[in-house]
PDBML (XML) file of the C-alpha atoms, coordinates in Angstrom:
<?xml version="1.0" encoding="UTF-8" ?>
<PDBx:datablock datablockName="MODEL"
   xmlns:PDBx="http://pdbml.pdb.org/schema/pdbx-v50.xsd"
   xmlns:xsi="http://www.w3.org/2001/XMLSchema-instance"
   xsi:schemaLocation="http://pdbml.pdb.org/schema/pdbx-v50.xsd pdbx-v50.xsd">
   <PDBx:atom_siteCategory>
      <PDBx:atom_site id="1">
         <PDBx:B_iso_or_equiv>0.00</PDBx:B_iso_or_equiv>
         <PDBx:Cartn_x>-54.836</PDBx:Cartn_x>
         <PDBx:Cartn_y>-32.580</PDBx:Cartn_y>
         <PDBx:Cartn_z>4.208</PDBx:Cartn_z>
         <PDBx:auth_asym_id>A</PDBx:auth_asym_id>
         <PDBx:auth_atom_id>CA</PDBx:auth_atom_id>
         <PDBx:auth_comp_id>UNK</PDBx:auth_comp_id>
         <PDBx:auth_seq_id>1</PDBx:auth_seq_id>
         <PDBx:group_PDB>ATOM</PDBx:group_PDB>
         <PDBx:label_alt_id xsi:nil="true" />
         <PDBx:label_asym_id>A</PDBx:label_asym_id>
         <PDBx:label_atom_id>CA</PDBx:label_atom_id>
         <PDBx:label_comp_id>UNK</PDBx:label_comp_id>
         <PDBx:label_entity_id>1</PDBx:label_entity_id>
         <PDBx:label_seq_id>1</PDBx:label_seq_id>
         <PDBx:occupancy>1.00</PDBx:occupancy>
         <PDBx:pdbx_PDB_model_num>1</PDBx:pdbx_PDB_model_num>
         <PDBx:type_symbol>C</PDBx:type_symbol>
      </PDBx:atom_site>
      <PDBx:atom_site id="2">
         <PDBx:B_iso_or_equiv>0.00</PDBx:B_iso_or_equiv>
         <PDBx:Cartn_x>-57.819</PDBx:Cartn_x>
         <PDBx:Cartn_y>-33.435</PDBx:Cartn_y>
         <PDBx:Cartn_z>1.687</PDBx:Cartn_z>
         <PDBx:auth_asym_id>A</PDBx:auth_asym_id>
         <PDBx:auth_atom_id>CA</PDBx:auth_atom_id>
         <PDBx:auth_comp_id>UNK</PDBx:auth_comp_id>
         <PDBx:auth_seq_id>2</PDBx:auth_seq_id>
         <PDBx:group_PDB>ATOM</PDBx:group_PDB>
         <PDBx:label_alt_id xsi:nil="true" />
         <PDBx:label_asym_id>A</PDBx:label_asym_id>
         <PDBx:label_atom_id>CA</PDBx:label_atom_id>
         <PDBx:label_comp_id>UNK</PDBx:label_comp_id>
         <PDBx:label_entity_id>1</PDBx:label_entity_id>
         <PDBx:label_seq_id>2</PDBx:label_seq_id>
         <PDBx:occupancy>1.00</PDBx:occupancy>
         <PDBx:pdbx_PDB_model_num>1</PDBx:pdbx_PDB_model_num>
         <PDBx:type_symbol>C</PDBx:type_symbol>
      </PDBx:atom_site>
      <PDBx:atom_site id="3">
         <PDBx:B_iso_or_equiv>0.00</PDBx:B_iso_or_equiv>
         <PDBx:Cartn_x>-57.998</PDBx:Cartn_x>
         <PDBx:Cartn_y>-37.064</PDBx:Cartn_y>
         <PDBx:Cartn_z>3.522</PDBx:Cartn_z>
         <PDBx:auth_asym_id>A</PDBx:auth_asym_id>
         <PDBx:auth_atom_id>CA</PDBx:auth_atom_id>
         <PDBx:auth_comp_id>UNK</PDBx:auth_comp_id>
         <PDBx:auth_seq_id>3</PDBx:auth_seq_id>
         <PDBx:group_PDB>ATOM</PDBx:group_PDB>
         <PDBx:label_alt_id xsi:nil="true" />
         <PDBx:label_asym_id>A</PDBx:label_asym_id>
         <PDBx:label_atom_id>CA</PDBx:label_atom_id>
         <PDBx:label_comp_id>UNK</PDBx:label_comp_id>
         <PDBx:label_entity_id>1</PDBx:label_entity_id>
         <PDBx:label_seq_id>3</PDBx:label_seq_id>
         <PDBx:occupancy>1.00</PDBx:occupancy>
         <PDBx:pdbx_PDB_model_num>1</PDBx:pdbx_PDB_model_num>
         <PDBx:type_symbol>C</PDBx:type_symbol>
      </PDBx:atom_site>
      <PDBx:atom_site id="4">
         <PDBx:B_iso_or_equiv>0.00</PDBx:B_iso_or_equiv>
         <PDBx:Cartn_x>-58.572</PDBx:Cartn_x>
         <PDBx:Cartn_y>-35.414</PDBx:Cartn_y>
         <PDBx:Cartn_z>6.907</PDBx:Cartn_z>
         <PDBx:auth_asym_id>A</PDBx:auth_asym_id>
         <PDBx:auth_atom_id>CA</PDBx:auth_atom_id>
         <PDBx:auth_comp_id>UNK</PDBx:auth_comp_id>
         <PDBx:auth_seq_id>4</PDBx:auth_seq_id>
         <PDBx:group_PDB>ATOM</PDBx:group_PDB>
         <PDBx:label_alt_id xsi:nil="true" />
         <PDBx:label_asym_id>A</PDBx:label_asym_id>
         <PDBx:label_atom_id>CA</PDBx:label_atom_id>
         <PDBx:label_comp_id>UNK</PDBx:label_comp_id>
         <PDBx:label_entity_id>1</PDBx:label_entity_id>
         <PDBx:label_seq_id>4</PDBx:label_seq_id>
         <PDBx:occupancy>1.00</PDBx:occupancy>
         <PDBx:pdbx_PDB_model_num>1</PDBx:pdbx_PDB_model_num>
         <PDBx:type_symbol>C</PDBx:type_symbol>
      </PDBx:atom_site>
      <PDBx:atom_site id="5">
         <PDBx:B_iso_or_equiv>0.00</PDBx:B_iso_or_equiv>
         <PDBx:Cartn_x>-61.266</PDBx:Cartn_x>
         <PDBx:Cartn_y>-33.584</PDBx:Cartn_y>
         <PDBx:Cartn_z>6.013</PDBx:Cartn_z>
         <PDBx:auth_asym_id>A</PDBx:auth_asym_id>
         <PDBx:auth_atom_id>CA</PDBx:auth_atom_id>
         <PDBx:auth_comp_id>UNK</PDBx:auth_comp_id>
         <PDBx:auth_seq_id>5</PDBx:auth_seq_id>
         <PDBx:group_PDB>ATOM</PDBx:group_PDB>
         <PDBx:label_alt_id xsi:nil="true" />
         <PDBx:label_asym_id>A</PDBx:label_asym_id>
         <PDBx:label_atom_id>CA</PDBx:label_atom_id>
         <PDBx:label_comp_id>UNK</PDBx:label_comp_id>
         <PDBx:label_entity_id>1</PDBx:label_entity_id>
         <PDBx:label_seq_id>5</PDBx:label_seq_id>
         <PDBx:occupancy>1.00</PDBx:occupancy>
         <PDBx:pdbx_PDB_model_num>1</PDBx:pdbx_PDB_model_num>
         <PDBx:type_symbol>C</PDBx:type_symbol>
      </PDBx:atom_site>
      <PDBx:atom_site id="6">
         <PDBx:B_iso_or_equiv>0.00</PDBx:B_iso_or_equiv>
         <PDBx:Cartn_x>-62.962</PDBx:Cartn_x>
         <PDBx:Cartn_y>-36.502</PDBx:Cartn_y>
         <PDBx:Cartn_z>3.890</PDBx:Cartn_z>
         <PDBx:auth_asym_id>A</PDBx:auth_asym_id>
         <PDBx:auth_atom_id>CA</PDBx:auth_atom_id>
         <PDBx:auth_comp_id>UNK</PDBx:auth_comp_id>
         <PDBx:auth_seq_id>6</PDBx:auth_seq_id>
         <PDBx:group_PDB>ATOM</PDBx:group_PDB>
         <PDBx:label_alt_id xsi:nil="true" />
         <PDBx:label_asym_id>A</PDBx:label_asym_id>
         <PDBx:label_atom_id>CA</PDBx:label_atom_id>
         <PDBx:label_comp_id>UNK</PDBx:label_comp_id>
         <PDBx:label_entity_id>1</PDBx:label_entity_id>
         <PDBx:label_seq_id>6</PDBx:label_seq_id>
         <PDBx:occupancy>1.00</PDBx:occupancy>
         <PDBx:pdbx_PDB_model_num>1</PDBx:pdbx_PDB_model_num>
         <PDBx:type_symbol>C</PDBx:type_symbol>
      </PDBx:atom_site>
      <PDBx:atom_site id="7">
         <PDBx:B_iso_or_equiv>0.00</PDBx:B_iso_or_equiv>
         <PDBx:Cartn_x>-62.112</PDBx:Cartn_x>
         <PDBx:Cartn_y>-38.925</PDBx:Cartn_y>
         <PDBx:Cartn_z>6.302</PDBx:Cartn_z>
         <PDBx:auth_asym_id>A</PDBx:auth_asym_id>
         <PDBx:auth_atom_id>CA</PDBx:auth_atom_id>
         <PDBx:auth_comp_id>UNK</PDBx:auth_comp_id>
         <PDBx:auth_seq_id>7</PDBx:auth_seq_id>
         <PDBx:group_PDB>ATOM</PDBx:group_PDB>
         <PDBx:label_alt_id xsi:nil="true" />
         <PDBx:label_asym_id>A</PDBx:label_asym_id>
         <PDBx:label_atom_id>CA</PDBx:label_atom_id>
         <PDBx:label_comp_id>UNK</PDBx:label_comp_id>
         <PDBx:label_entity_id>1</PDBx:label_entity_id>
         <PDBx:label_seq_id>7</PDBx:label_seq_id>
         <PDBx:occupancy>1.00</PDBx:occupancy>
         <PDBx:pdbx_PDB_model_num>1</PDBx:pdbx_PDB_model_num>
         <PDBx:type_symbol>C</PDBx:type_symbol>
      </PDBx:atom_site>
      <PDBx:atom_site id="8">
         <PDBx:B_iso_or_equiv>0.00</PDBx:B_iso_or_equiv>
         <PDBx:Cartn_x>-63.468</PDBx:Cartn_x>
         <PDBx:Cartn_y>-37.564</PDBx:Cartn_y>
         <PDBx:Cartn_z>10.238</PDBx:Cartn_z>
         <PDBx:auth_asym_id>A</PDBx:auth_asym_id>
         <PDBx:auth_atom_id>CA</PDBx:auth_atom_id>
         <PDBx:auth_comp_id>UNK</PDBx:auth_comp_id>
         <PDBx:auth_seq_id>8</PDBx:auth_seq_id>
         <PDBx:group_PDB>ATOM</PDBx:group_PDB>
         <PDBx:label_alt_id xsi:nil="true" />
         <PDBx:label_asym_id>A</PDBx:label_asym_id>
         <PDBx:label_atom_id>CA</PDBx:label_atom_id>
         <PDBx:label_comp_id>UNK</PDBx:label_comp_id>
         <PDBx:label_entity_id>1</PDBx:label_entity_id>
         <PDBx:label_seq_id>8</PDBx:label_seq_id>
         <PDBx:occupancy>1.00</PDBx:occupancy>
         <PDBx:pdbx_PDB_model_num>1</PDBx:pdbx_PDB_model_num>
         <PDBx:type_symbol>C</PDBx:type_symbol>
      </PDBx:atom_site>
      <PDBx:atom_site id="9">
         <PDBx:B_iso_or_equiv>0.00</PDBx:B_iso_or_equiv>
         <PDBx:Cartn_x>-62.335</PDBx:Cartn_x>
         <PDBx:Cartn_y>-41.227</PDBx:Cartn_y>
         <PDBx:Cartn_z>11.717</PDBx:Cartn_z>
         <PDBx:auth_asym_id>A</PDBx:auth_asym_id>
         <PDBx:auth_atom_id>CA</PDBx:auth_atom_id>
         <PDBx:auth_comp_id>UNK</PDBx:auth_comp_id>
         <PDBx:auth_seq_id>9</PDBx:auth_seq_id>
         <PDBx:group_PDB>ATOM</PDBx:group_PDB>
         <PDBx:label_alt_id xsi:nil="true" />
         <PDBx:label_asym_id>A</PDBx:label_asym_id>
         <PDBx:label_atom_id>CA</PDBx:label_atom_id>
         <PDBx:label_comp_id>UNK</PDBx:label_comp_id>
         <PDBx:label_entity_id>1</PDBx:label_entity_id>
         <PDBx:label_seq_id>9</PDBx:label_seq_id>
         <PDBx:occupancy>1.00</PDBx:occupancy>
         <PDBx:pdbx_PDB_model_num>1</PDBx:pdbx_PDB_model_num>
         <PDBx:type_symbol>C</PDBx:type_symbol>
      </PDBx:atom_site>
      <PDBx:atom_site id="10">
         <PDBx:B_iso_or_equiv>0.00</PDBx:B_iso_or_equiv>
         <PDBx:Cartn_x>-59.208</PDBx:Cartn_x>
         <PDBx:Cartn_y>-40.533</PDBx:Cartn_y>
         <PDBx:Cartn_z>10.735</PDBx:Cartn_z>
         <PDBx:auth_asym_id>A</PDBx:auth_asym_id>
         <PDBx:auth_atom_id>CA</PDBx:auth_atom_id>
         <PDBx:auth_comp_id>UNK</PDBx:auth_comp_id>
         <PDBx:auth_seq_id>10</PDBx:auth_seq_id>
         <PDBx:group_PDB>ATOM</PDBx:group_PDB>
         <PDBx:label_alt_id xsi:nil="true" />
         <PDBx:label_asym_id>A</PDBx:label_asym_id>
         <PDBx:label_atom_id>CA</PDBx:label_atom_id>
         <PDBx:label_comp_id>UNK</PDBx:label_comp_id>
         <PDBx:label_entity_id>1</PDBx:label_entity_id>
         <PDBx:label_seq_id>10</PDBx:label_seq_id>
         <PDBx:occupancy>1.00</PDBx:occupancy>
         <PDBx:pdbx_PDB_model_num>1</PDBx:pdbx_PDB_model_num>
         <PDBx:type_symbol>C</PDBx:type_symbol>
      </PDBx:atom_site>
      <PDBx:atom_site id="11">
         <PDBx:B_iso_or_equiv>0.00</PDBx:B_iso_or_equiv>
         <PDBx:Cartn_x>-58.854</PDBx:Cartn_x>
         <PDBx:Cartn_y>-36.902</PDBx:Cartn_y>
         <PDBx:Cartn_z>10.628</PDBx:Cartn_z>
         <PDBx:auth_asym_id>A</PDBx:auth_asym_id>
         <PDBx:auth_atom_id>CA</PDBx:auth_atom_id>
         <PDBx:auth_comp_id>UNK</PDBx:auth_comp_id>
         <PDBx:auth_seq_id>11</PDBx:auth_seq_id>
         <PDBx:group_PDB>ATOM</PDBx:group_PDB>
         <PDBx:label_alt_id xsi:nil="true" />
         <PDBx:label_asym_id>A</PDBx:label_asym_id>
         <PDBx:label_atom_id>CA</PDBx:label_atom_id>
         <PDBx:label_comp_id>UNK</PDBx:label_comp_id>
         <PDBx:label_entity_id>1</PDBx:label_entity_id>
         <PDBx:label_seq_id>11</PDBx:label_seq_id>
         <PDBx:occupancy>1.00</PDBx:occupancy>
         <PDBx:pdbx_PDB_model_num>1</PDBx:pdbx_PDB_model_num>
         <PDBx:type_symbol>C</PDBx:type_symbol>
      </PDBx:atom_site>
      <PDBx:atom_site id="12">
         <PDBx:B_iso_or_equiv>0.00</PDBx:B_iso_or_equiv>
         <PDBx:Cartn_x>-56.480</PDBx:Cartn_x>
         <PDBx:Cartn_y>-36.469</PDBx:Cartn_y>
         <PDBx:Cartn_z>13.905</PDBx:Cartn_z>
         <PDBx:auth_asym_id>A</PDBx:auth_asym_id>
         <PDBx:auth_atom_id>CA</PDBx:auth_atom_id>
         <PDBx:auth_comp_id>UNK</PDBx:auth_comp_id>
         <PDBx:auth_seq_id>12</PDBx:auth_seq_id>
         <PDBx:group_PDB>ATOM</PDBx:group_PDB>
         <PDBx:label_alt_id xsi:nil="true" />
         <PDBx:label_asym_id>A</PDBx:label_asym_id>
         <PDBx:label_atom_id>CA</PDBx:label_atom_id>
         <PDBx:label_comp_id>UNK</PDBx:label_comp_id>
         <PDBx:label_entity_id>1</PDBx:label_entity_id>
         <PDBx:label_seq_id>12</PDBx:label_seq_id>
         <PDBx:occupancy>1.00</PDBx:occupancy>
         <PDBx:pdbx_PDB_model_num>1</PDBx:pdbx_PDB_model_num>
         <PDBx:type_symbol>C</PDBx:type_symbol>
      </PDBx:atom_site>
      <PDBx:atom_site id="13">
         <PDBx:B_iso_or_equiv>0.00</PDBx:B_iso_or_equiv>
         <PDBx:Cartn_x>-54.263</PDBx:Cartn_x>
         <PDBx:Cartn_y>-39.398</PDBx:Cartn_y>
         <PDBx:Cartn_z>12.710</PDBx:Cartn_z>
         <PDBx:auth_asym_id>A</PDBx:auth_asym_id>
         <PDBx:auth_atom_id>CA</PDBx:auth_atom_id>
         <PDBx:auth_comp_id>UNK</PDBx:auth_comp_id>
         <PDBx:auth_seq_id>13</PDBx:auth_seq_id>
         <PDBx:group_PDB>ATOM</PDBx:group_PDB>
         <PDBx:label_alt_id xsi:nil="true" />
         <PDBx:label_asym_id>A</PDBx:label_asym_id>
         <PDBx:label_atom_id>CA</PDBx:label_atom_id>
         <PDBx:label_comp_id>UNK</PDBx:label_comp_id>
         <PDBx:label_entity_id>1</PDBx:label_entity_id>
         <PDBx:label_seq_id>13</PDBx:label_seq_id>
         <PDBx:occupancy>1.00</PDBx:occupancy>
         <PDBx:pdbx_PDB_model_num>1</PDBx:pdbx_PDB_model_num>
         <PDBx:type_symbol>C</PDBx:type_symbol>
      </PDBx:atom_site>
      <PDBx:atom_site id="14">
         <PDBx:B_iso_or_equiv>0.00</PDBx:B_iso_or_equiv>
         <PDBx:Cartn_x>-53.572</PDBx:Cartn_x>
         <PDBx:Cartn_y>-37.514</PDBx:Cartn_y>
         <PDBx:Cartn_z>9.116</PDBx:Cartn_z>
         <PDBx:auth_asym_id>A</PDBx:auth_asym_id>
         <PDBx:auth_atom_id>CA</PDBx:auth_atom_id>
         <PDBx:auth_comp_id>UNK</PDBx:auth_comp_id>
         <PDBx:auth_seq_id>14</PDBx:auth_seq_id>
         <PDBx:group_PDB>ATOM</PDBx:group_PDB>
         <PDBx:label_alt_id xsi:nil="true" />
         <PDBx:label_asym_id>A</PDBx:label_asym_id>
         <PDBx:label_atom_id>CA</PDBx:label_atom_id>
         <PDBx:label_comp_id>UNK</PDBx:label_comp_id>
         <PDBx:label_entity_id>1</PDBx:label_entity_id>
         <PDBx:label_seq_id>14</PDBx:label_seq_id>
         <PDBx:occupancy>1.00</PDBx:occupancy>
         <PDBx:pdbx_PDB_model_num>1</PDBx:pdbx_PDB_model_num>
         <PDBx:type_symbol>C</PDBx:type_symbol>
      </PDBx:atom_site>
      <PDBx:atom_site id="15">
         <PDBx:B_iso_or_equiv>0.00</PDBx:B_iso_or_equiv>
         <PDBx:Cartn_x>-53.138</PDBx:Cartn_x>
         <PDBx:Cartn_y>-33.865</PDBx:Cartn_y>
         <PDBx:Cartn_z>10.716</PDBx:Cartn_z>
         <PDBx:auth_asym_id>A</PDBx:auth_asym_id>
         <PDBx:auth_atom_id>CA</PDBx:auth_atom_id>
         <PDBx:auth_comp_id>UNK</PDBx:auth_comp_id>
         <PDBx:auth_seq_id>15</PDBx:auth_seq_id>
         <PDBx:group_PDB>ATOM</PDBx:group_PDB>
         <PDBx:label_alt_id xsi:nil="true" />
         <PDBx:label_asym_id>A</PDBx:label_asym_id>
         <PDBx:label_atom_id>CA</PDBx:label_atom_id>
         <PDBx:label_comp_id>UNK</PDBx:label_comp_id>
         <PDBx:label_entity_id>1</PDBx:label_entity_id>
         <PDBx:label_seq_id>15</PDBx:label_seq_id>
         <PDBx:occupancy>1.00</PDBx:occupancy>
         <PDBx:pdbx_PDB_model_num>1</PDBx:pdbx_PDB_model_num>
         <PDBx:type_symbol>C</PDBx:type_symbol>
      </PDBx:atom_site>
      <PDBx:atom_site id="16">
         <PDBx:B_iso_or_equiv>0.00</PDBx:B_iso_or_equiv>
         <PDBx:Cartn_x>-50.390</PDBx:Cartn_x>
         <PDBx:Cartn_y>-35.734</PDBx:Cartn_y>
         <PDBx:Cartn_z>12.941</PDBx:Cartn_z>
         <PDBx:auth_asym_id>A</PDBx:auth_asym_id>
         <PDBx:auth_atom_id>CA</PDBx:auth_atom_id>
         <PDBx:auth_comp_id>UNK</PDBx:auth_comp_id>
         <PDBx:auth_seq_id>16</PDBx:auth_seq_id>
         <PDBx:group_PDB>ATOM</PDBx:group_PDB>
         <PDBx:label_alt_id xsi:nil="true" />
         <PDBx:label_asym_id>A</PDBx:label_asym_id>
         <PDBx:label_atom_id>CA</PDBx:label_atom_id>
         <PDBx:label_comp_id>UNK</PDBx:label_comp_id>
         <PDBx:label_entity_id>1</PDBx:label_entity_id>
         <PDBx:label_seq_id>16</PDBx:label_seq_id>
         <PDBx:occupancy>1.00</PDBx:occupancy>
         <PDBx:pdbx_PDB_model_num>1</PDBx:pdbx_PDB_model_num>
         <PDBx:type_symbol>C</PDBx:type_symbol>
      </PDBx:atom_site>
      <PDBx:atom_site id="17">
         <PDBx:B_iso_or_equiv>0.00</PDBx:B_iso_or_equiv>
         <PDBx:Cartn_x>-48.745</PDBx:Cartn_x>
         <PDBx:Cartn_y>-36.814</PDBx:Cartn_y>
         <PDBx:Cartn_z>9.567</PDBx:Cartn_z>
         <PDBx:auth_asym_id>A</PDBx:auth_asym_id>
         <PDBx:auth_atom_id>CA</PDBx:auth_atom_id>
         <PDBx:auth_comp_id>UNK</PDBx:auth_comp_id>
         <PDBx:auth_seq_id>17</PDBx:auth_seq_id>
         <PDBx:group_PDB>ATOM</PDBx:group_PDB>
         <PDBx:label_alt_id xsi:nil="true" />
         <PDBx:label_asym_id>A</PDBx:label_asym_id>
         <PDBx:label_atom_id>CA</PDBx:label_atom_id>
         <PDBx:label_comp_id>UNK</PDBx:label_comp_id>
         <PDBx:label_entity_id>1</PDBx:label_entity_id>
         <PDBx:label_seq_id>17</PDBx:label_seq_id>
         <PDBx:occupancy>1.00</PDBx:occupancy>
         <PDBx:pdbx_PDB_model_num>1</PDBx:pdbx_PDB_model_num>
         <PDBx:type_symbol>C</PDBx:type_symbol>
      </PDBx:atom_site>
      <PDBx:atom_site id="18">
         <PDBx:B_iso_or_equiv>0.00</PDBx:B_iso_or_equiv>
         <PDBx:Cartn_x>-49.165</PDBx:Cartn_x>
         <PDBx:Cartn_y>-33.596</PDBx:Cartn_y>
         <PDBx:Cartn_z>7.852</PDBx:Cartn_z>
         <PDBx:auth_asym_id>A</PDBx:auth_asym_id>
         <PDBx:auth_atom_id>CA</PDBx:auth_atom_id>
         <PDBx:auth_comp_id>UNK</PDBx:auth_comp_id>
         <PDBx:auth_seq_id>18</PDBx:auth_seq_id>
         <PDBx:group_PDB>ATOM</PDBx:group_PDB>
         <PDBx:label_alt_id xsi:nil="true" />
         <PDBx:label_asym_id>A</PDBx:label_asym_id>
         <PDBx:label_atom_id>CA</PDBx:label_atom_id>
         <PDBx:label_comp_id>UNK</PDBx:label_comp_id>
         <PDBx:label_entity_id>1</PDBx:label_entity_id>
         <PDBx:label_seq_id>18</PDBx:label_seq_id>
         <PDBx:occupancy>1.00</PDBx:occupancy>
         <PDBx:pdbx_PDB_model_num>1</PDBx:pdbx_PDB_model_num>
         <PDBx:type_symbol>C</PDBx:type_symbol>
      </PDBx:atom_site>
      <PDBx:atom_site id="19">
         <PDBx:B_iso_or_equiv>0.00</PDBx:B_iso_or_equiv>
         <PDBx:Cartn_x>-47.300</PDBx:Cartn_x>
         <PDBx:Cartn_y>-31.761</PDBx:Cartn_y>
         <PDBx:Cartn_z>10.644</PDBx:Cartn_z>
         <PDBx:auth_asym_id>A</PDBx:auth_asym_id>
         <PDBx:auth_atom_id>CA</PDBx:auth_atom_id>
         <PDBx:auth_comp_id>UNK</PDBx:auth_comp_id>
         <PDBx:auth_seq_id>19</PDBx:auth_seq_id>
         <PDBx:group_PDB>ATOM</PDBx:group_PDB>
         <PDBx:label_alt_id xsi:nil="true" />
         <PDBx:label_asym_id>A</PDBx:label_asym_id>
         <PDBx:label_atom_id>CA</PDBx:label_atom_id>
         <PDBx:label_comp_id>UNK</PDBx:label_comp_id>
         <PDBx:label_entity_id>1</PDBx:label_entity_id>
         <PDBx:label_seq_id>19</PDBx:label_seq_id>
         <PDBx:occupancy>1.00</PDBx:occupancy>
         <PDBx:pdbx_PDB_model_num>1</PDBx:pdbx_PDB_model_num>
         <PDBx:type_symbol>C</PDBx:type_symbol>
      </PDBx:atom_site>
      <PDBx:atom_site id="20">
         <PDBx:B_iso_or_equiv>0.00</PDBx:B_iso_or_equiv>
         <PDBx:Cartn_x>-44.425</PDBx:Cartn_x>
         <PDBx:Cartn_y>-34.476</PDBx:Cartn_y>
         <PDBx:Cartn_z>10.253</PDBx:Cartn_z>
         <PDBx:auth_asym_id>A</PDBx:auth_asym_id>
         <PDBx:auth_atom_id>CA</PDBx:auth_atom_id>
         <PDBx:auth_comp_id>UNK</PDBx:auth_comp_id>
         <PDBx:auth_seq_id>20</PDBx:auth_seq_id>
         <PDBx:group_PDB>ATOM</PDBx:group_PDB>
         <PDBx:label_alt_id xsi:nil="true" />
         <PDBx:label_asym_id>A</PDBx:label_asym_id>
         <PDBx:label_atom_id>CA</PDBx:label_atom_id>
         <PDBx:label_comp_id>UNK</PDBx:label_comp_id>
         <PDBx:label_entity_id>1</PDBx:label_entity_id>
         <PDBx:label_seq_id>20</PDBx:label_seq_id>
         <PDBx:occupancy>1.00</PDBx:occupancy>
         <PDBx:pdbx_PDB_model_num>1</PDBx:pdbx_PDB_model_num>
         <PDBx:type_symbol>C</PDBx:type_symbol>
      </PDBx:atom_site>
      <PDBx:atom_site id="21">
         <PDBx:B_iso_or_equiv>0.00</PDBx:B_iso_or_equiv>
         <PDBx:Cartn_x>-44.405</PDBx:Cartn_x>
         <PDBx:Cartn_y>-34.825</PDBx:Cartn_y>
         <PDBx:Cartn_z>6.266</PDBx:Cartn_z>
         <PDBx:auth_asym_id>A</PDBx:auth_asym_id>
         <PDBx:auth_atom_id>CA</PDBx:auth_atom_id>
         <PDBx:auth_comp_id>UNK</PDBx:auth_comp_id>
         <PDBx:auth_seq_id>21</PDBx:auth_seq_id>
         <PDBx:group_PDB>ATOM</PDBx:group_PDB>
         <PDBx:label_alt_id xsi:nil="true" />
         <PDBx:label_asym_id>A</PDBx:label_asym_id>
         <PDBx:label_atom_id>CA</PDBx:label_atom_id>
         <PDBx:label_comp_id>UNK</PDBx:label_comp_id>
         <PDBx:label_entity_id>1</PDBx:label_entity_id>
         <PDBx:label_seq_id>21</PDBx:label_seq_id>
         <PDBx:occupancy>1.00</PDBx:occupancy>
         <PDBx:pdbx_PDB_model_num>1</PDBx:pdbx_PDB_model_num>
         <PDBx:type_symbol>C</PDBx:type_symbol>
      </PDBx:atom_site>
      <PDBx:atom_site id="22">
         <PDBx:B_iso_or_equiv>0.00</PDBx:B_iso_or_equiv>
         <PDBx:Cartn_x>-43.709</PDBx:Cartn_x>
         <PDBx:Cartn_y>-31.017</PDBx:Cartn_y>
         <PDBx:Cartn_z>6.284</PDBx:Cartn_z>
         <PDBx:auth_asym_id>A</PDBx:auth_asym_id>
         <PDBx:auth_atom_id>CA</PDBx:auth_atom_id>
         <PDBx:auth_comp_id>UNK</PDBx:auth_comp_id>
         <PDBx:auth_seq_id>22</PDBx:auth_seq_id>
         <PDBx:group_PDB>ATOM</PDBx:group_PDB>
         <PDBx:label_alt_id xsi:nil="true" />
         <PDBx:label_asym_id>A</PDBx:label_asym_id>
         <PDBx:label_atom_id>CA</PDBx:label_atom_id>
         <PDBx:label_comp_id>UNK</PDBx:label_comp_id>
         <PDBx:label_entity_id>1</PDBx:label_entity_id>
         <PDBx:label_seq_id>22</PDBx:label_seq_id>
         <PDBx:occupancy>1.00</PDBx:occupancy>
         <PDBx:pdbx_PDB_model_num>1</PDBx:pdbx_PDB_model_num>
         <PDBx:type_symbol>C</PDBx:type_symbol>
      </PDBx:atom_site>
      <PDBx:atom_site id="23">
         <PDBx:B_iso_or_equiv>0.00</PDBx:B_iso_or_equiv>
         <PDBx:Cartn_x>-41.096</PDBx:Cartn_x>
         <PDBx:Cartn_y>-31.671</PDBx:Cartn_y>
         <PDBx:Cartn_z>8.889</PDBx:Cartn_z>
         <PDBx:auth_asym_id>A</PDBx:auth_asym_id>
         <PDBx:auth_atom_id>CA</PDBx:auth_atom_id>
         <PDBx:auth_comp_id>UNK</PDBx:auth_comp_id>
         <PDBx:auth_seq_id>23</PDBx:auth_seq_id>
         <PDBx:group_PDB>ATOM</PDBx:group_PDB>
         <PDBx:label_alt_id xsi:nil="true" />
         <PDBx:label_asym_id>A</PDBx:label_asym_id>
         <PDBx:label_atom_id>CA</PDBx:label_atom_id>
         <PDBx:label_comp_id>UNK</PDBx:label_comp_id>
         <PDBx:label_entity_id>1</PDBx:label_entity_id>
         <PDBx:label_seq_id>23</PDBx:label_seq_id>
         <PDBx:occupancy>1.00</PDBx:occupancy>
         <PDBx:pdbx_PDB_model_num>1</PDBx:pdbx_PDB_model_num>
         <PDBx:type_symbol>C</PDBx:type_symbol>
      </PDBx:atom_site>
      <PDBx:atom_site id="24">
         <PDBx:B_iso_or_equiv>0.00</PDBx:B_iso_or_equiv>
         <PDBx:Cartn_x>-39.736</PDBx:Cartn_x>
         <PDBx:Cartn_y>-34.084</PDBx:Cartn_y>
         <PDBx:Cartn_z>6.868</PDBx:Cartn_z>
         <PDBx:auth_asym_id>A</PDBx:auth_asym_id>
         <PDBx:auth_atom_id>CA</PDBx:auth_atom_id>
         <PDBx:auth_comp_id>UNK</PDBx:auth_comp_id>
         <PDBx:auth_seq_id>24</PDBx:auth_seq_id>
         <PDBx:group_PDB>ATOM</PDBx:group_PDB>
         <PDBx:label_alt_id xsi:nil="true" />
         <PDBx:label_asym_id>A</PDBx:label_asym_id>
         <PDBx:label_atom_id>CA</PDBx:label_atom_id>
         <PDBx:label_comp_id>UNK</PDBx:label_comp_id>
         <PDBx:label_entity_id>1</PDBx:label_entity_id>
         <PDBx:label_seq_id>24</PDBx:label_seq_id>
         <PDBx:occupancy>1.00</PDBx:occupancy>
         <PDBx:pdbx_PDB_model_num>1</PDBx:pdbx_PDB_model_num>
         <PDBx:type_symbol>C</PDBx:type_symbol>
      </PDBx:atom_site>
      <PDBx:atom_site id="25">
         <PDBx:B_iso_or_equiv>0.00</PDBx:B_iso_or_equiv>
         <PDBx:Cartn_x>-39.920</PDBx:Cartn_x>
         <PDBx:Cartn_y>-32.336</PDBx:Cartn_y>
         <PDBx:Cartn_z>3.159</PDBx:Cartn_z>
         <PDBx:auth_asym_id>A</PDBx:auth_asym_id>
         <PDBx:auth_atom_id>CA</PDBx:auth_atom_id>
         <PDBx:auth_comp_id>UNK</PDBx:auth_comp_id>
         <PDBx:auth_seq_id>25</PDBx:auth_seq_id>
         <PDBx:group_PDB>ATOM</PDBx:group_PDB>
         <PDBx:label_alt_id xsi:nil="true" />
         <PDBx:label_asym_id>A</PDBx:label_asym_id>
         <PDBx:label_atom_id>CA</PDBx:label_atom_id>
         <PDBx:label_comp_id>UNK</PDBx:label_comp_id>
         <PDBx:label_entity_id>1</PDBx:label_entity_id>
         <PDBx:label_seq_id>25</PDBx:label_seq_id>
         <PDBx:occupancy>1.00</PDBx:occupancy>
         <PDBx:pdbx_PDB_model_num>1</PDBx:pdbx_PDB_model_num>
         <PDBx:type_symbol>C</PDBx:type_symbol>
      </PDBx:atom_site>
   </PDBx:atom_siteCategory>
</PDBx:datablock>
């Protein structure tokens, strides 16, 4: 979540992982 606001050129691939990270905790 911190990384995808630092980092815009990657911002949509890191949301995408946040969504499944919480899927998978």
């Amino acid at each position: 979540e911190k990384l995808a606001v630092a980092l815009p050129a990657t911002a949509e691939l890191l949301k995408f992982y946040v969504e499944i990270a919480r899927f998978q905790k």
